[in-house]
Each structure stands twice: as C-alpha cells, then as structure tokens.
N, C-alpha and C. Protein backbone atom coordinates (compact mmCIF):
# COMPACT_ATOMS: atom_id res chain seq x y z
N UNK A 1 -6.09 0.59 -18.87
CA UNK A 1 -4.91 1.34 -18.52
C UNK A 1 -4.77 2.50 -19.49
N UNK A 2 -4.58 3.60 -18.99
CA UNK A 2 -4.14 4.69 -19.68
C UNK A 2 -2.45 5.60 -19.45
N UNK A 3 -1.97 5.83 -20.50
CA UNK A 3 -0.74 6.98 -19.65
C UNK A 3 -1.44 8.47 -20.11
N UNK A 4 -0.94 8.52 -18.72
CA UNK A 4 -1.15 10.13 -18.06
C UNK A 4 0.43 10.81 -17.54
N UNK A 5 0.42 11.80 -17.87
CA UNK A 5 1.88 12.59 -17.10
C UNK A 5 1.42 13.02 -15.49
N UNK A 6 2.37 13.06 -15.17
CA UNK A 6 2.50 13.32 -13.83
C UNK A 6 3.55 14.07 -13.74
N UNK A 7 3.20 15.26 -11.96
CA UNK A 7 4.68 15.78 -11.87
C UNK A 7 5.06 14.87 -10.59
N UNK A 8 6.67 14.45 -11.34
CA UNK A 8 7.20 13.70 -10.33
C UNK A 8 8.68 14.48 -9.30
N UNK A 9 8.44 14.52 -8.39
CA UNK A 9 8.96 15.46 -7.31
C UNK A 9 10.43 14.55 -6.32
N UNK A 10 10.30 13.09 -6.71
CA UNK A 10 11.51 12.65 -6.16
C UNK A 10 11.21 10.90 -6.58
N UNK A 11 12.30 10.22 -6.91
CA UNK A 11 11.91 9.31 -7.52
C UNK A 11 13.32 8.32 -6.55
N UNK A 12 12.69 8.82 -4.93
CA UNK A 12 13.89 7.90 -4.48
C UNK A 12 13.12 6.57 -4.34
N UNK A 13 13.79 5.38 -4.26
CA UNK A 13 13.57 4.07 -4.42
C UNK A 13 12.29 3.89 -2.73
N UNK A 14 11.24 2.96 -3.54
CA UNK A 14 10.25 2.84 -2.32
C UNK A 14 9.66 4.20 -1.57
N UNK A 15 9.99 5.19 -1.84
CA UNK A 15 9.59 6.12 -1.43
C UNK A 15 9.64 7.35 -2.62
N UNK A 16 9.09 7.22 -3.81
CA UNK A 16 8.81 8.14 -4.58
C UNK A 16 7.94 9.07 -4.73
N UNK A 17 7.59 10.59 -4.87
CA UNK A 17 6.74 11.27 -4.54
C UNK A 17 6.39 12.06 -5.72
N UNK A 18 5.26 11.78 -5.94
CA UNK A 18 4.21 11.78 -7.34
C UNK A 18 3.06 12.72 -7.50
N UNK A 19 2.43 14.20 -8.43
CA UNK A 19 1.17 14.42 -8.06
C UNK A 19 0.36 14.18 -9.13
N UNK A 20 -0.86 13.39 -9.05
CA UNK A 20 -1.27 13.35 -10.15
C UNK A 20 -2.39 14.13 -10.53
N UNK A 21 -2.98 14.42 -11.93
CA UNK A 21 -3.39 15.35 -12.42
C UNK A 21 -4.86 15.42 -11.65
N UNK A 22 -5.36 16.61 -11.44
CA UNK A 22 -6.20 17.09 -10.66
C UNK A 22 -6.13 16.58 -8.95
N UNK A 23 -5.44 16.42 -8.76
CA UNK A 23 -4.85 16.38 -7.28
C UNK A 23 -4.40 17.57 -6.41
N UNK A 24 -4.24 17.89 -5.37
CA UNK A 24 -4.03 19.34 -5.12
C UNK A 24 -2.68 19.20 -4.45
N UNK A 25 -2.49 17.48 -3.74
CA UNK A 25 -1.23 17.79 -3.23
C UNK A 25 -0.61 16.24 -3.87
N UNK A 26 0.76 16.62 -3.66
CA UNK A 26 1.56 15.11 -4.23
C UNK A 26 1.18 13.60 -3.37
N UNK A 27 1.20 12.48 -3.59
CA UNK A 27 1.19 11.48 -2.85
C UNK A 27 2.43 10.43 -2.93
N UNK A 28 2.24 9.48 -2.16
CA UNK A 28 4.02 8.68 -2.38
C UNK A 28 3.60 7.43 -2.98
N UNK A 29 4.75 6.78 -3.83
CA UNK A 29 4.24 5.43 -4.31
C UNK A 29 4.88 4.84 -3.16
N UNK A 30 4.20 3.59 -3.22
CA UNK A 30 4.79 2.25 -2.09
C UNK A 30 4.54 1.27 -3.23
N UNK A 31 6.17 1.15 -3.94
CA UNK A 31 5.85 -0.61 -4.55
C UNK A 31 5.07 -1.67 -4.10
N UNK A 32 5.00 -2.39 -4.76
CA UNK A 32 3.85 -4.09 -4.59
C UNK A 32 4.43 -4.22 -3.01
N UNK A 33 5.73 -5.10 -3.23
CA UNK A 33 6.43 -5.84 -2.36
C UNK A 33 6.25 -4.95 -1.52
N UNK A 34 6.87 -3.77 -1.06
CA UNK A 34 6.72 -3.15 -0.04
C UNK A 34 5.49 -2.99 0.91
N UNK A 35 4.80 -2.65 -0.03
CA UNK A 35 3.18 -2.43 0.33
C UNK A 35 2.76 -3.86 1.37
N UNK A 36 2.82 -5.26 0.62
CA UNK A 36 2.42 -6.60 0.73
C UNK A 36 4.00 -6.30 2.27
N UNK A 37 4.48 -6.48 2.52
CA UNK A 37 5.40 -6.33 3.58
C UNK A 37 5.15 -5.02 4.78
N UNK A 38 4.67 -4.11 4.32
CA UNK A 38 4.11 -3.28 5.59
C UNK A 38 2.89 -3.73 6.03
N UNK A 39 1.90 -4.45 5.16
CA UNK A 39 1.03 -5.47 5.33
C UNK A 39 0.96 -5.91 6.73
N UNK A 40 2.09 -7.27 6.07
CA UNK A 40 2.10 -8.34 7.26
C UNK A 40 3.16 -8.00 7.74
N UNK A 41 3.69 -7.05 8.18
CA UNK A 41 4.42 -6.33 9.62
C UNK A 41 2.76 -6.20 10.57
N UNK A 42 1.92 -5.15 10.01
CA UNK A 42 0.71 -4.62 10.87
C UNK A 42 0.26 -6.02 11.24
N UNK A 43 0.14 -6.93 10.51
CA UNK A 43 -0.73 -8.09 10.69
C UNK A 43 0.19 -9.04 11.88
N UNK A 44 1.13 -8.96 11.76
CA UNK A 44 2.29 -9.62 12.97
C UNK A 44 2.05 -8.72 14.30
N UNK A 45 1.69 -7.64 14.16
CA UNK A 45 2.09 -6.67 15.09
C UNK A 45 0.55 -7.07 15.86
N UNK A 46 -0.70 -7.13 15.18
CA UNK A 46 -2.26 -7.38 15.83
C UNK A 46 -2.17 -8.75 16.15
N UNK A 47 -1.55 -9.50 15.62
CA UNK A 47 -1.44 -10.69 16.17
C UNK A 47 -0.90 -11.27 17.81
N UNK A 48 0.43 -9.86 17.75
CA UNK A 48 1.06 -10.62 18.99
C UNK A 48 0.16 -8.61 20.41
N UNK A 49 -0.71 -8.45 19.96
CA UNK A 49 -1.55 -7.27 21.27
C UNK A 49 -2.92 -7.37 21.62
N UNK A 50 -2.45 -7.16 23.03
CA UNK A 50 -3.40 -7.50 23.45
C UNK A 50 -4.86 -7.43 23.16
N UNK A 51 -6.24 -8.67 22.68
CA UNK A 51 -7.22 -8.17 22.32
C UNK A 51 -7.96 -7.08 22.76
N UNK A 52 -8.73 -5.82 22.15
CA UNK A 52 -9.77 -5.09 22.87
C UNK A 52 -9.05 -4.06 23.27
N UNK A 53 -7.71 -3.81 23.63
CA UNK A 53 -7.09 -3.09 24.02
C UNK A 53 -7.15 -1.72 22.95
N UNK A 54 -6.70 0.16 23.41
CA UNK A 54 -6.28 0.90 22.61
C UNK A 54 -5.29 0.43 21.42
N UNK A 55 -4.42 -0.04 22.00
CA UNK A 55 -3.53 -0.53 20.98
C UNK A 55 -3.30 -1.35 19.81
N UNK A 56 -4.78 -2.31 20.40
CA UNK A 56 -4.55 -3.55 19.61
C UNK A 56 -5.89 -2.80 18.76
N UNK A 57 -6.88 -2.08 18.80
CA UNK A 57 -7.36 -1.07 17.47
C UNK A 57 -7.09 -0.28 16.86
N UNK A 58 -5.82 0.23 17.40
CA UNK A 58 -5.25 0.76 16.26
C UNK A 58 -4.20 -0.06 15.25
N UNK A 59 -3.73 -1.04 15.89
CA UNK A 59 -2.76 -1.50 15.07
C UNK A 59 -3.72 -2.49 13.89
N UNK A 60 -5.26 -3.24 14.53
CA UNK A 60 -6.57 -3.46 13.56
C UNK A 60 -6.85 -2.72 12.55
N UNK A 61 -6.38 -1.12 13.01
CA UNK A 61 -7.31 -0.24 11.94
C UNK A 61 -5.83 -0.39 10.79
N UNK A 62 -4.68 0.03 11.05
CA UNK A 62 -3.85 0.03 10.33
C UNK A 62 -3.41 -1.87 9.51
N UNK A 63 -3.72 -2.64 10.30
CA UNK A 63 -3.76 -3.66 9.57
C UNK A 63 -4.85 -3.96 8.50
N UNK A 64 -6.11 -3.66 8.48
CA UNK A 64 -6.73 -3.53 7.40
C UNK A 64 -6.79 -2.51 6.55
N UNK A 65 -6.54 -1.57 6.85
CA UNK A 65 -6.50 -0.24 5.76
C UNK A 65 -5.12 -0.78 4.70
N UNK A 66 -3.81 -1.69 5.13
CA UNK A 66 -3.31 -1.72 4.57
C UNK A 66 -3.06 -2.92 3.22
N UNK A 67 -4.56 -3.92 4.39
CA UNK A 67 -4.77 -5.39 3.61
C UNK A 67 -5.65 -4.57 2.16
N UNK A 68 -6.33 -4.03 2.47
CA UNK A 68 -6.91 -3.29 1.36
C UNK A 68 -6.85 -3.07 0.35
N UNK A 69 -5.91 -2.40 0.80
CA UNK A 69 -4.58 -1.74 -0.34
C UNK A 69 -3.98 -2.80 -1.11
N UNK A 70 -3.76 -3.56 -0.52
CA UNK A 70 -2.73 -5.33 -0.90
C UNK A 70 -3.96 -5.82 -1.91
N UNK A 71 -5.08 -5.76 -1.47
CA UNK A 71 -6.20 -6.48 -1.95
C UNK A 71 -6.20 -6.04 -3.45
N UNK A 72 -6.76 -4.43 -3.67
CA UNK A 72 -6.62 -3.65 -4.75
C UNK A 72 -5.69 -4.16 -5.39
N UNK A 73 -4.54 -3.41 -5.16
CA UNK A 73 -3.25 -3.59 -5.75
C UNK A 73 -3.37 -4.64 -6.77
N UNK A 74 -3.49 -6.07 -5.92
CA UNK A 74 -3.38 -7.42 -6.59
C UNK A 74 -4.94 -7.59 -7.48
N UNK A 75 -5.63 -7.09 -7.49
CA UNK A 75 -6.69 -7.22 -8.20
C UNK A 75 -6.34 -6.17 -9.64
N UNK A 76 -6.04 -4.87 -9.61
CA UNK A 76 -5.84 -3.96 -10.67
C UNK A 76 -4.57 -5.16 -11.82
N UNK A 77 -3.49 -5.56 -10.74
CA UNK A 77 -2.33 -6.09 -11.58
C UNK A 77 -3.23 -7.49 -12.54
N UNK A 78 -3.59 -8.36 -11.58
CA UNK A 78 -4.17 -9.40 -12.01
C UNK A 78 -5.20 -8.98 -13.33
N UNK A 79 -6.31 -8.12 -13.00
CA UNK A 79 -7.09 -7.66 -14.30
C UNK A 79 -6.34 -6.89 -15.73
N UNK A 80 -5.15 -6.74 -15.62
CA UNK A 80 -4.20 -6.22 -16.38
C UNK A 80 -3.08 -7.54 -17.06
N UNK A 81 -3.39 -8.99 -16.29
CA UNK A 81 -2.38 -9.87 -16.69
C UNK A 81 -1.03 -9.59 -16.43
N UNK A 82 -0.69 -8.78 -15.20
CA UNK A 82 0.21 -8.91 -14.75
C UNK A 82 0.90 -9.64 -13.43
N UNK A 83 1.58 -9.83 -13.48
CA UNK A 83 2.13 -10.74 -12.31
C UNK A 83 2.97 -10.32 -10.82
N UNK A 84 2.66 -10.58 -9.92
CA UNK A 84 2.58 -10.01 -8.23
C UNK A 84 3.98 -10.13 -8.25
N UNK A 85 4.41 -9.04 -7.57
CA UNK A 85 5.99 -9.10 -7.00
C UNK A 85 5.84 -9.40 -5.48
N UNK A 86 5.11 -10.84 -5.04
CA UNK A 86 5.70 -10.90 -4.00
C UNK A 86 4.06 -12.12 -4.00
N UNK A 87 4.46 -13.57 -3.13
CA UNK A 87 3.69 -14.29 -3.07
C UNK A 87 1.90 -14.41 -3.24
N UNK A 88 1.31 -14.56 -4.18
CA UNK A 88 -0.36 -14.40 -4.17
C UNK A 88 -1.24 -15.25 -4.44
C-alpha cells in the first residue's frame, strides 16, 4: 500500500468521484458493501432470465464483470489484513 493524492471532485456517499494520478479522466468509488450488493442484484437478476436469451447475456456479462470486481476487491483487502464489509 502506498498514499498517493488524488483530485477529489465530489465525495458524495457511495458515489464519490475521484481522478487518479496519470489518469485522463475521473472515475467513481463504489464502497465494498455496495459493490458486493450490485453484485448479487446482477446475479439475482441472471438467475431469474431466460437462458440463451439477449437479455439473459447481458445481464451474464454484467454479472461477472461485477463478481470480479467483488473477487479483487476481497483479495487486495484480505492481502492487506483487512476485514470485508459485508459477508466473505
């Protein structure tokens, strides 16, 4: 872990907007919990459409792009000895 400055552009709750250094444009944070909860919304959502369908690959593609993320997330915290805000 290192600190680095950042310019921070709005620091509303769950939706904070951040750019970090050598970046060209800002990006948003999504807390743990949140993140792990838009998760398994996508994952509820592929669960209940129809297989094979348009719909049910996109809501696939967005359910793993976001397990991903969950995956990371909990791996960076864990290698740091920190502890998950939200069941792991």
């Amino acid at each position: 872990m290192r600190t680095e400055s950042v310019e921070l552009y709005s620091e509303a709750t769950n939706v904070a907007i951040i750019r970090l250094p050598g970046r060209q444009f800002p990006g948003m944070l999504i807390q743990g919990d949140t993140l792990h909860n838009l998760s398994s919304m996508a994952a509820h959502a592929l669960a209940g459409a129809e297989p094979g369908s348009d719909h049910w690959h996109d809501i696939k593609e967005l359910a793993d792009q976001l397990q991903s993320r969950v995956s990371y997330y909990t791996q960076v915290l864990r290698e740091h000895g920190m502890e998950l805000p939200f069941p792991g």
